[in-house]
Protein backbone atom coordinates (compact mmCIF):
# COMPACT_ATOMS: atom_id res chain seq x y z
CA UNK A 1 -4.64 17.48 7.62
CA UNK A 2 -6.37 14.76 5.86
CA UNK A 3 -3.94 11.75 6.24
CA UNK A 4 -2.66 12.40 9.89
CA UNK A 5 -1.98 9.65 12.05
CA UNK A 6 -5.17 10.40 13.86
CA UNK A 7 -7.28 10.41 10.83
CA UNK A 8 -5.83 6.92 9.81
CA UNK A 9 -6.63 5.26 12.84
CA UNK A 10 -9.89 7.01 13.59
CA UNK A 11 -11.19 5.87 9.84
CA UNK A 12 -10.15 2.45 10.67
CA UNK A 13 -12.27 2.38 14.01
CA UNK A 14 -15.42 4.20 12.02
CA UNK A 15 -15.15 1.83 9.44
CA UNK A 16 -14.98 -1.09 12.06
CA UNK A 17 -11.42 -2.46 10.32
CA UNK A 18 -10.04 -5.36 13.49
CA UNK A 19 -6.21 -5.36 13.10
CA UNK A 20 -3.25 -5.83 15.39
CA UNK A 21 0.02 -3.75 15.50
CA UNK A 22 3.28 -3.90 16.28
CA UNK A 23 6.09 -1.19 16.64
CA UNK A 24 9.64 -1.94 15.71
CA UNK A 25 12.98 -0.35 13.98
CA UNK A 26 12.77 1.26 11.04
CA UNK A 27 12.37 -0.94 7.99
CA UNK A 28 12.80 0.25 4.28
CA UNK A 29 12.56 -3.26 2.31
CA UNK A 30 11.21 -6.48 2.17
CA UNK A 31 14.33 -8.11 3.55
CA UNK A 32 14.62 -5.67 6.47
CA UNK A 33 11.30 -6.71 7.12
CA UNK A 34 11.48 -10.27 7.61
CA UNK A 35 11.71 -9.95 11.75
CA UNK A 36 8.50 -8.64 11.63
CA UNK A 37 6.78 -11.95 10.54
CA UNK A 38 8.02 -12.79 14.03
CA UNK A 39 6.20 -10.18 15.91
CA UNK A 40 2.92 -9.98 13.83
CA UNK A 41 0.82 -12.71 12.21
CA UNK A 42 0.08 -11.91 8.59
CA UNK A 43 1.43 -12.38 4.90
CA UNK A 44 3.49 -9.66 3.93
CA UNK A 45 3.30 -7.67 0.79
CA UNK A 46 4.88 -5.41 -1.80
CA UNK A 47 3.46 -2.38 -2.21
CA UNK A 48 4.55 -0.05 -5.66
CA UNK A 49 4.68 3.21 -5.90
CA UNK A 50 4.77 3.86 -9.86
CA UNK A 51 4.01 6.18 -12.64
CA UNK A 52 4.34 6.29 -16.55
CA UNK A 53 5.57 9.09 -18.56
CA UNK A 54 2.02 10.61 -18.59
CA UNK A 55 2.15 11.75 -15.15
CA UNK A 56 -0.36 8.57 -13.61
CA UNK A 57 0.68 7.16 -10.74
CA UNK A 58 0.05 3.26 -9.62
CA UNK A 59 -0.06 1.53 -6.35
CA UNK A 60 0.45 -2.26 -6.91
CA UNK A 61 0.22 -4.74 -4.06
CA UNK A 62 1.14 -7.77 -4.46
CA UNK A 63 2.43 -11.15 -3.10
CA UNK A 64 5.87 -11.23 -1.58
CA UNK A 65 7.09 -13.85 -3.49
CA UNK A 66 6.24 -12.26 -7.15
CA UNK A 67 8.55 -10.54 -9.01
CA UNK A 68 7.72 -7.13 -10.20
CA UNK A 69 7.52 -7.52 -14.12
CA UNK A 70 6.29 -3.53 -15.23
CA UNK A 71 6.60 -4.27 -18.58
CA UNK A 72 3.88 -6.79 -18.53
CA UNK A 73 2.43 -5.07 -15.69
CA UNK A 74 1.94 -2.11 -18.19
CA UNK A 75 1.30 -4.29 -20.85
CA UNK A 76 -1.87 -5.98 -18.20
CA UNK A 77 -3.20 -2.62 -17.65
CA UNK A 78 -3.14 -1.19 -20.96
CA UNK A 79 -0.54 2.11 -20.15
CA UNK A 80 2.97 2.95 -21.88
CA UNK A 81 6.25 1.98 -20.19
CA UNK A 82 5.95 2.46 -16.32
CA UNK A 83 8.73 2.81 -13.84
CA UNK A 84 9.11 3.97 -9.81
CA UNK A 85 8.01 7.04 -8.64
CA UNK A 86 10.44 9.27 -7.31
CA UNK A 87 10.77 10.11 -3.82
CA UNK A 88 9.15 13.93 -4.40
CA UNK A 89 6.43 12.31 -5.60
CA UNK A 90 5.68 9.79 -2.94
CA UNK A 91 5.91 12.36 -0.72
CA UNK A 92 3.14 15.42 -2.22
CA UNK A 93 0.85 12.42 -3.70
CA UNK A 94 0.73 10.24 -0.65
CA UNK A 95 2.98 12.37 2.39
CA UNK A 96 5.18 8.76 3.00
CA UNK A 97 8.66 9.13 2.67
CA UNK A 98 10.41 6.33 0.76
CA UNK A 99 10.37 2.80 2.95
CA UNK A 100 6.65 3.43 4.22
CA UNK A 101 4.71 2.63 0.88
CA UNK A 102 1.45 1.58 1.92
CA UNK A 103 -1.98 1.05 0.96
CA UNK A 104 -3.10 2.97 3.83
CA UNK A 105 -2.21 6.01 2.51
CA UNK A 106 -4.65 6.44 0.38
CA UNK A 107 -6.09 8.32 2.66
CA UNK A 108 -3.72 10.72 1.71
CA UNK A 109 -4.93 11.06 -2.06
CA UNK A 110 -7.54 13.89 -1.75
CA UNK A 111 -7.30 14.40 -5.37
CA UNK A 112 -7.69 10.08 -6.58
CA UNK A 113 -4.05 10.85 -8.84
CA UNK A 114 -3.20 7.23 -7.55
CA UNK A 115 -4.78 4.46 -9.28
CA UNK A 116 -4.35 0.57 -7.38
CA UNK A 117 -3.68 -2.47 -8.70
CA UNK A 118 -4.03 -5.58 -6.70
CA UNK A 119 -2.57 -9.11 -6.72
CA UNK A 120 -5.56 -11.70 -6.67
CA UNK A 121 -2.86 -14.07 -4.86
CA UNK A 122 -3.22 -11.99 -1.62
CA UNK A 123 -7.41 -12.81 -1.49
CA UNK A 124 -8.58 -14.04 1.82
CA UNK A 125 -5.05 -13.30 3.73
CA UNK A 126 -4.64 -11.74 6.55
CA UNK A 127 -1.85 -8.59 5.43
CA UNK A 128 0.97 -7.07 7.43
CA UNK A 129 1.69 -3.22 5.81
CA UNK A 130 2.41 0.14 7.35
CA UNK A 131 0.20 1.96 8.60
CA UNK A 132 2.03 5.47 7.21
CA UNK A 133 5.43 4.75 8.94
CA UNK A 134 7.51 2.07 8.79
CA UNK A 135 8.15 1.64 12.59
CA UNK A 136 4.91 -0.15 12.54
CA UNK A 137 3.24 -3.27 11.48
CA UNK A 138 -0.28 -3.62 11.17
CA UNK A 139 -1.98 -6.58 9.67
CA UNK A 140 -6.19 -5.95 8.65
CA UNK A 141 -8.27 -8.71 6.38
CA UNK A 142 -7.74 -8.68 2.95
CA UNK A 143 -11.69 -7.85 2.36
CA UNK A 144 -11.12 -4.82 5.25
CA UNK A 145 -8.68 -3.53 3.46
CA UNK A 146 -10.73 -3.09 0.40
CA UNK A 147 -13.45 -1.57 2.13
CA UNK A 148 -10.97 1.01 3.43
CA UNK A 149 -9.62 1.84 -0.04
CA UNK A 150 -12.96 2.13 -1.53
CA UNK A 151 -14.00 4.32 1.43
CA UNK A 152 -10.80 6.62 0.62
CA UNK A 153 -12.89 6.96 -2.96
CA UNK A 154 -10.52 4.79 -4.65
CA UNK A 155 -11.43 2.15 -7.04
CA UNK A 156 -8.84 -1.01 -7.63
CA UNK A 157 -8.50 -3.59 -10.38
CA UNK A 158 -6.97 -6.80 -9.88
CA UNK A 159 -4.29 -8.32 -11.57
């Protein structure tokens, strides 16, 4: 299978990606997450899983701290009214369960249905995200981590 665990890590190492990674409980939202800051170095961030009534779907990663406006977010990208993407979804577009949204999983999107959206405010950090489960923590560059998208075949657009 495309996305396995294995397939993750080994396209990391081909792609020369340097991160560092951390298991710990289970964590399903930002506020859960905040003992990981402890364990890991790196600036955590939101990642959206969201679609619009014509079937598109949206991965948006921002900055902690911002608030997740999707009216003007929908308004920024020029699509209708867009809302969260149910748990089905998450799970045949990107195989993550709900709690383990991550950019990383791209690698799951064979078929490019997910478009990405990303916060300018998170340029030059260091970010802590999944890495397809949420008993981890890994934290790669900001600049790896767009290499790795656009080596999934992805494109992104800032916002």
């Amino acid at each position: 299978m495309l996305g396995t665990t294995v397939t993750l890590y080994n396209t990391l190492d081909e792609l020369g990606i340097d991160y560092t990674e951390v298991t710990h409980p289970a964590v399903t939202t930002m506020e859960a997450a905040q003992f990981v800051r402890t364990l890991i170095d790196g600036t955590p961030i939101k990642n959206l899983f969201l679609t619009n009534r014509k079937g598109n779907y949206y991965l948006v990663l921002m900055s902690e701290d911002r608030r997740a406006d999707l009216k003007a977010l929908a308004q920024i990208i020029g699509t209708g009214r867009l809302s969260f993407a149910n748990a089905d979804d998450l799970r045949r577009v990107l195989n993550l369960e709900p709690g383990s949204v991550t950019p990383l999983a791209l690698i799951n999107d064979a078929d490019q249905q997910v478009e990405v959206l990303v916060d300018t405010a998170l340029a030059g950090q260091r970010l802590l995200m999944h890495p397809n489960t949420n008993t981890k923590a890994m934290s790669p560059e900001y600049g790896d981590l767009l290499r790795f998208i656009g080596h999934t075949g992805h494109g992104y657009r800032f916002i």
